[in-house]
Protein backbone atom coordinates (compact mmCIF):
# COMPACT_ATOMS: atom_id res chain seq x y z
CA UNK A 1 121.95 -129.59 9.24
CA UNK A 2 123.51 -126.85 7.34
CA UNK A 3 121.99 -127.94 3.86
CA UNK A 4 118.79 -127.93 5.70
CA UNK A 5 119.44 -123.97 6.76
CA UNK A 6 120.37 -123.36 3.36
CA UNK A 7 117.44 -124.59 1.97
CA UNK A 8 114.75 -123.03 3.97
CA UNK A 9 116.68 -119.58 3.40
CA UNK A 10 116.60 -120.27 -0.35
CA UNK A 11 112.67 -121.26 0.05
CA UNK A 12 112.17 -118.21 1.68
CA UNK A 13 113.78 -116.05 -0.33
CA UNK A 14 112.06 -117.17 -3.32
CA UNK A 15 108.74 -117.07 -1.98
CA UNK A 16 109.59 -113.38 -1.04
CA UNK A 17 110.61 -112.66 -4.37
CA UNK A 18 107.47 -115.00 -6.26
CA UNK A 19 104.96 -112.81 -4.09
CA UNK A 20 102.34 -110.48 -5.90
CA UNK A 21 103.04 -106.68 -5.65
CA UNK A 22 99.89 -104.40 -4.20
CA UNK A 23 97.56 -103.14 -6.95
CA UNK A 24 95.10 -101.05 -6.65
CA UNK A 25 92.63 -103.92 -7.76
CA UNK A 26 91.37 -106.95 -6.40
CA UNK A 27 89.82 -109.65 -8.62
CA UNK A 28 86.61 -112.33 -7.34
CA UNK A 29 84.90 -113.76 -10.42
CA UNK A 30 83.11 -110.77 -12.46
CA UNK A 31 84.21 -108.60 -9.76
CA UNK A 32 86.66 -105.92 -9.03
CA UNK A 33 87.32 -104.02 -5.92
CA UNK A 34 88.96 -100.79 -6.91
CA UNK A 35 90.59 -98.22 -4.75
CA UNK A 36 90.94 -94.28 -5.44
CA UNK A 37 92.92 -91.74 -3.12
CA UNK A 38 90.85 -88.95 -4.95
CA UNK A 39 87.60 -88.05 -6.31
CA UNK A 40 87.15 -89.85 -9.62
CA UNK A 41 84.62 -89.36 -12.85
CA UNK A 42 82.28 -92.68 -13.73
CA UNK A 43 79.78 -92.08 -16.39
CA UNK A 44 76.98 -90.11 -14.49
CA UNK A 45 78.53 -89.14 -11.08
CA UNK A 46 81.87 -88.49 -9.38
CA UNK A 47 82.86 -91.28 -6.73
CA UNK A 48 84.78 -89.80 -3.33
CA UNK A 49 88.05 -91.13 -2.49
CA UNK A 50 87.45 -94.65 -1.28
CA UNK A 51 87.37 -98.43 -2.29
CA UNK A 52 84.26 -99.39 -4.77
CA UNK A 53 82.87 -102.98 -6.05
CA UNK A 54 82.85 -102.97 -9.80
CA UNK A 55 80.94 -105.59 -11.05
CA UNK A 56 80.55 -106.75 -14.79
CA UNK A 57 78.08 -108.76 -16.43
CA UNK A 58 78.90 -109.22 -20.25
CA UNK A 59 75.89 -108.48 -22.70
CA UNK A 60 75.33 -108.26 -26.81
CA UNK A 61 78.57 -107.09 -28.99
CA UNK A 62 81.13 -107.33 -26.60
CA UNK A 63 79.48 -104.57 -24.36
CA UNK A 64 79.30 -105.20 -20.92
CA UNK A 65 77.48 -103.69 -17.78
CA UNK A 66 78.95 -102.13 -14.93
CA UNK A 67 77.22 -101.93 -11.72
CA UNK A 68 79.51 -99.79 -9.09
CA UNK A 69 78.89 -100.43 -5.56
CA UNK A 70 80.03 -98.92 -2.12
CA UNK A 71 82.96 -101.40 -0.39
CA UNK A 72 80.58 -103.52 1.47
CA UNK A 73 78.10 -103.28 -1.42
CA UNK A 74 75.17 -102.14 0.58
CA UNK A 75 74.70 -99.43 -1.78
CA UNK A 76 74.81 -99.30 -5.64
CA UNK A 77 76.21 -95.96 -6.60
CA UNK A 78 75.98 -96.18 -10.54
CA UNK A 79 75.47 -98.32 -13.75
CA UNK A 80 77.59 -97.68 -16.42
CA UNK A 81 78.23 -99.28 -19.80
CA UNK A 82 81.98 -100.86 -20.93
CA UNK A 83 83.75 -102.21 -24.00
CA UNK A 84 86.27 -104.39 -24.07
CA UNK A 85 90.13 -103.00 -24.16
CA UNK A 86 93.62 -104.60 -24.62
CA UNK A 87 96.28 -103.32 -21.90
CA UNK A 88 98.99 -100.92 -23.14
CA UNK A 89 101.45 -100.68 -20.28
CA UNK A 90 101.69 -102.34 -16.57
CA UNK A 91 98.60 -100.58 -15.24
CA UNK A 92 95.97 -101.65 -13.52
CA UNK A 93 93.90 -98.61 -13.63
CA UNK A 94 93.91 -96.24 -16.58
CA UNK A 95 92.50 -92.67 -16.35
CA UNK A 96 91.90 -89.71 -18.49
CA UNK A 97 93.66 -86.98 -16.37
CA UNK A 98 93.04 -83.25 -17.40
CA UNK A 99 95.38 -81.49 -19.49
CA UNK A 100 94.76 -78.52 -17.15
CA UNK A 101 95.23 -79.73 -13.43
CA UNK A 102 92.70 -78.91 -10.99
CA UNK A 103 90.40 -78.17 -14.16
CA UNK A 104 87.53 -81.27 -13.19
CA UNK A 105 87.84 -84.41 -11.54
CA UNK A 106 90.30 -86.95 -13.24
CA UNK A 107 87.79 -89.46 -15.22
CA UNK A 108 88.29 -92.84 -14.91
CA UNK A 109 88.93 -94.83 -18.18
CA UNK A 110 88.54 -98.19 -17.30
CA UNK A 111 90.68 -101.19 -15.87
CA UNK A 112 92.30 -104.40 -16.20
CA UNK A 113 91.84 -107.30 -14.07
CA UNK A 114 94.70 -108.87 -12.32
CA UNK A 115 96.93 -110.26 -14.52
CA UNK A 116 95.09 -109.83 -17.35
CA UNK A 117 95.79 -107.91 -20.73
CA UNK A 118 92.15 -107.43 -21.64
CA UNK A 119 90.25 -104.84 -19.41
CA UNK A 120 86.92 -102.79 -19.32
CA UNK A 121 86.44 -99.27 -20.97
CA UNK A 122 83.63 -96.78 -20.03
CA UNK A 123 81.24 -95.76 -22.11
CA UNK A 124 80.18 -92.28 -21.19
CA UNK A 125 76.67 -90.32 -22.35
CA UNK A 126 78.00 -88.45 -25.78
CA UNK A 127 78.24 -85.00 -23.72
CA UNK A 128 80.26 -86.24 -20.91
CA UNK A 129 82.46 -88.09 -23.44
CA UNK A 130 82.93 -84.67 -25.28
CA UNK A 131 83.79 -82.72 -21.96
CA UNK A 132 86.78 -85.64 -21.21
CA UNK A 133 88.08 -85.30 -24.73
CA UNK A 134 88.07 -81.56 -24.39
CA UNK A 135 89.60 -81.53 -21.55
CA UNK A 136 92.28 -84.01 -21.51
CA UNK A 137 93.01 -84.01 -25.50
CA UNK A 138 92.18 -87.97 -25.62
CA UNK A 139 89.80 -89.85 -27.15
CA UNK A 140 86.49 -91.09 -25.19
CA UNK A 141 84.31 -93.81 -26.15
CA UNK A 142 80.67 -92.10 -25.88
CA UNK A 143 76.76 -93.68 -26.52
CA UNK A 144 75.15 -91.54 -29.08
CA UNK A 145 71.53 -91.90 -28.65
CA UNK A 146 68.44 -91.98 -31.50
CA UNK A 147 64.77 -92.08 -30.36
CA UNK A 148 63.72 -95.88 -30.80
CA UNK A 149 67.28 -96.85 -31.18
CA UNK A 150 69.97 -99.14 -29.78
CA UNK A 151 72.75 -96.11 -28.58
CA UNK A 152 75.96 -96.75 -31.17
CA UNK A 153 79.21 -96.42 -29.64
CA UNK A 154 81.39 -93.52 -31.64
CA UNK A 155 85.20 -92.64 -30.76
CA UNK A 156 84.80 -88.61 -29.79
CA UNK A 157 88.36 -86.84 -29.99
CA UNK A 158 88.98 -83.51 -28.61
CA UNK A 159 88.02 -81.53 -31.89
CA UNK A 160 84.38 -83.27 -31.41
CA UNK A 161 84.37 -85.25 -34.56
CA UNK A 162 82.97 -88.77 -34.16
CA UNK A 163 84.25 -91.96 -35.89
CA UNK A 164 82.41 -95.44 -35.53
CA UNK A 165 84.09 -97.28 -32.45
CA UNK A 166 85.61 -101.14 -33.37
CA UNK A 167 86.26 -103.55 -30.92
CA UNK A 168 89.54 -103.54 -29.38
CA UNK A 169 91.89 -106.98 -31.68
């Protein structure tokens, strides 16, 4: 009897130890349910402090669409545009925060799904890309626009030059 106690206190204190830590994502197929305790920047509009649906549909040269819903999806709030990106650190969200706090709304920069090392990136319009850049002294991925033309993704850094974007290896 006192093997048996053993073991179910040795089962239980592994399955304590095996079980997932709280992020602030959840993963269902192409979706992502991501949660922000503060106003955040998506390409096009500011999202209130709540829990959104991010959903991704992948399209031509590794871009990918983003359709951003309310929690119970009754409402789509925005479409964005996203590259892929390869994870740098343990985080599950990544954000461009302003250099000067309080300055704008801390822009969201994209995300990783659960246990993954590949994520999404926004693509912001070329002028909100060069705000972000300016403001928090990173560089933004940013559509630059030509009449007739496919938008090409450029890297904009916080001096405003541009350099071709590549595909994260």
């Amino acid at each position: 009897m006192r093997t048996h106690s053993w073991l179910l206190g040795t089962l239980a204190a592994v399955a304590v130890v095996a079980a997932p830590a709280r992020t602030q994502g959840a993963d269902v197929d192409n979706q992502t349910i991501l949660t922000f305790s503060q106003p955040i920047e998506v390409p096009g509009t500011t999202l209130q402090p709540g829990a959104y649906v991010f959903e991704t549909a992948g399209g031509p040269n590794g871009r990918y669409t983003v359709q951003i819903y309310s929690s119970d999806r009754s409402k789509l709030i925005a479409m964005a545009e996203a590259v892929s990106m390869k994870r740098d650190g343990p985080s599950e969200v990544v954000q461009y925060r302003p250099t000067i706090l309080g300055s704008a709304p801390t822009a969201l920069k994209g995300w990783f799904r659960n246990g993954s090392a590949s994520g999404y990136q926004l693509v912001y319009p070329a002028r909100e890309a060069a705000a972000i850049a300016h403001r928090t002294d990173e560089r933004v991925v940013a559509a630059e626009t030509e009449s007739g033309k496919a938008a090409q993704l450029v890297l904009l850094d916080p001096f405003g030059n541009r350099t071709p974007w590549q595909p994260a290896t």
